[in-house]
Protein backbone atom coordinates (compact mmCIF):
# COMPACT_ATOMS: atom_id res chain seq x y z
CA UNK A 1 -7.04 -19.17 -4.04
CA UNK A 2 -7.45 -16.22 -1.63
CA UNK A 3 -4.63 -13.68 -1.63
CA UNK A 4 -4.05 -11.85 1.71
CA UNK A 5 -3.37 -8.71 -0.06
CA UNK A 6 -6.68 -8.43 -2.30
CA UNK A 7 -8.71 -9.38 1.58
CA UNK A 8 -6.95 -6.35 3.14
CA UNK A 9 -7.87 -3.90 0.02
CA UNK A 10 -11.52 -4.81 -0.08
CA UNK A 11 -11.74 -5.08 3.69
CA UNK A 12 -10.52 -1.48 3.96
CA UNK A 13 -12.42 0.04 1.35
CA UNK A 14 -15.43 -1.60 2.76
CA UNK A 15 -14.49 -1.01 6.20
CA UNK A 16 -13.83 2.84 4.62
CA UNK A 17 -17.34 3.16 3.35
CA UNK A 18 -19.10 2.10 6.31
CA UNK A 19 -17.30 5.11 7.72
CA UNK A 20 -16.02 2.99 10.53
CA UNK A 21 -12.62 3.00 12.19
CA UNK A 22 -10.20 -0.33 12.44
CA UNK A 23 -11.21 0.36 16.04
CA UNK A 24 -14.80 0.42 15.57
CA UNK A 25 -14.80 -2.50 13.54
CA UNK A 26 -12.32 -4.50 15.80
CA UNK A 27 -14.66 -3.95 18.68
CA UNK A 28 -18.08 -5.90 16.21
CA UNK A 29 -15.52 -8.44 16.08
CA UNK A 30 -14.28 -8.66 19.41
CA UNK A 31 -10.61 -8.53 18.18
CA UNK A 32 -7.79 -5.92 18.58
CA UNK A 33 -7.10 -2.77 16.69
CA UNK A 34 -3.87 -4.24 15.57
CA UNK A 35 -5.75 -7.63 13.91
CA UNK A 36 -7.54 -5.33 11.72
CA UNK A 37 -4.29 -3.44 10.96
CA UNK A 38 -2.92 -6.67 9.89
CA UNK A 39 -5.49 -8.56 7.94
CA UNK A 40 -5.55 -4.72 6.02
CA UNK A 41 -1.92 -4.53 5.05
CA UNK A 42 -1.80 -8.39 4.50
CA UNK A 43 0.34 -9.46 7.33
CA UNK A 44 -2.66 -11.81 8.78
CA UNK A 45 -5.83 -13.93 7.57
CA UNK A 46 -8.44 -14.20 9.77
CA UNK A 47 -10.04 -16.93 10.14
CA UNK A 48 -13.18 -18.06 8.30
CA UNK A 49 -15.86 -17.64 11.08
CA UNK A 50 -14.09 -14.03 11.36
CA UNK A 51 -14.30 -13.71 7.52
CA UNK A 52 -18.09 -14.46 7.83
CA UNK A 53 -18.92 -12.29 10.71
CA UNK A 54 -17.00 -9.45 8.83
CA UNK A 55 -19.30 -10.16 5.62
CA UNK A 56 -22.13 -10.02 7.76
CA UNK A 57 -21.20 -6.81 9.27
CA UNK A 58 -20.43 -5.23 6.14
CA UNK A 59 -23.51 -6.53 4.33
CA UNK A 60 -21.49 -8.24 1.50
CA UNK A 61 -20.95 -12.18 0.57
CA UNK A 62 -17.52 -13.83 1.22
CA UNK A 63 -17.19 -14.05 -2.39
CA UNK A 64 -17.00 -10.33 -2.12
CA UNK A 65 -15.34 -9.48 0.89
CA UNK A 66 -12.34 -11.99 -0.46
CA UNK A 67 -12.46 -10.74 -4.15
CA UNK A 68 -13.85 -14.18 -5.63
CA UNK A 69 -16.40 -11.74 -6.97
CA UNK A 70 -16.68 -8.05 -7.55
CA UNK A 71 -18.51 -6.11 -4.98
CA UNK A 72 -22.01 -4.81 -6.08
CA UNK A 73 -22.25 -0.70 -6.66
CA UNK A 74 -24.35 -0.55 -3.21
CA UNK A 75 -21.73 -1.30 -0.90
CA UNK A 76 -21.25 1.28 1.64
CA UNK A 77 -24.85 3.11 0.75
């Protein structure tokens, strides 16, 4: 099972390598600043065509982007 908290760590250190704000990103996803904020600190879980589109956008799988499996050494390059 997913944990909110391990979703908002990976989505912030891949958000973090993309070198892209929670603004920046929020704006791909056609969200708010302050949904970012929350699925980062664990407060929120988007939902899974959000998840995907977030995947997409930081050229990961789900697996990865949710922790089911660890992220490859070329994320963020």
């Amino acid at each position: 099972m997913m944990k909110k908290e391990q979703l908002g760590k990976n989505l912030k250190y891949m958000r973090e390598c993309h070198n892209m704000s929670q603004s920046q990103l929020a704006g791909k996803l056609w969200l708010d600043r302050s949904s970012i904020s929350g699925y980062e600190i664990g407060k929120r879980m988007p939902d899974i065509l959000i998840l995907w589109e977030m995947a997409e956008i930081m050229n990961v799988s789900l697996d990865e982007l949710v922790g089911r499996k660890k992220m490859s050494k070329a994320v963020g390059l």
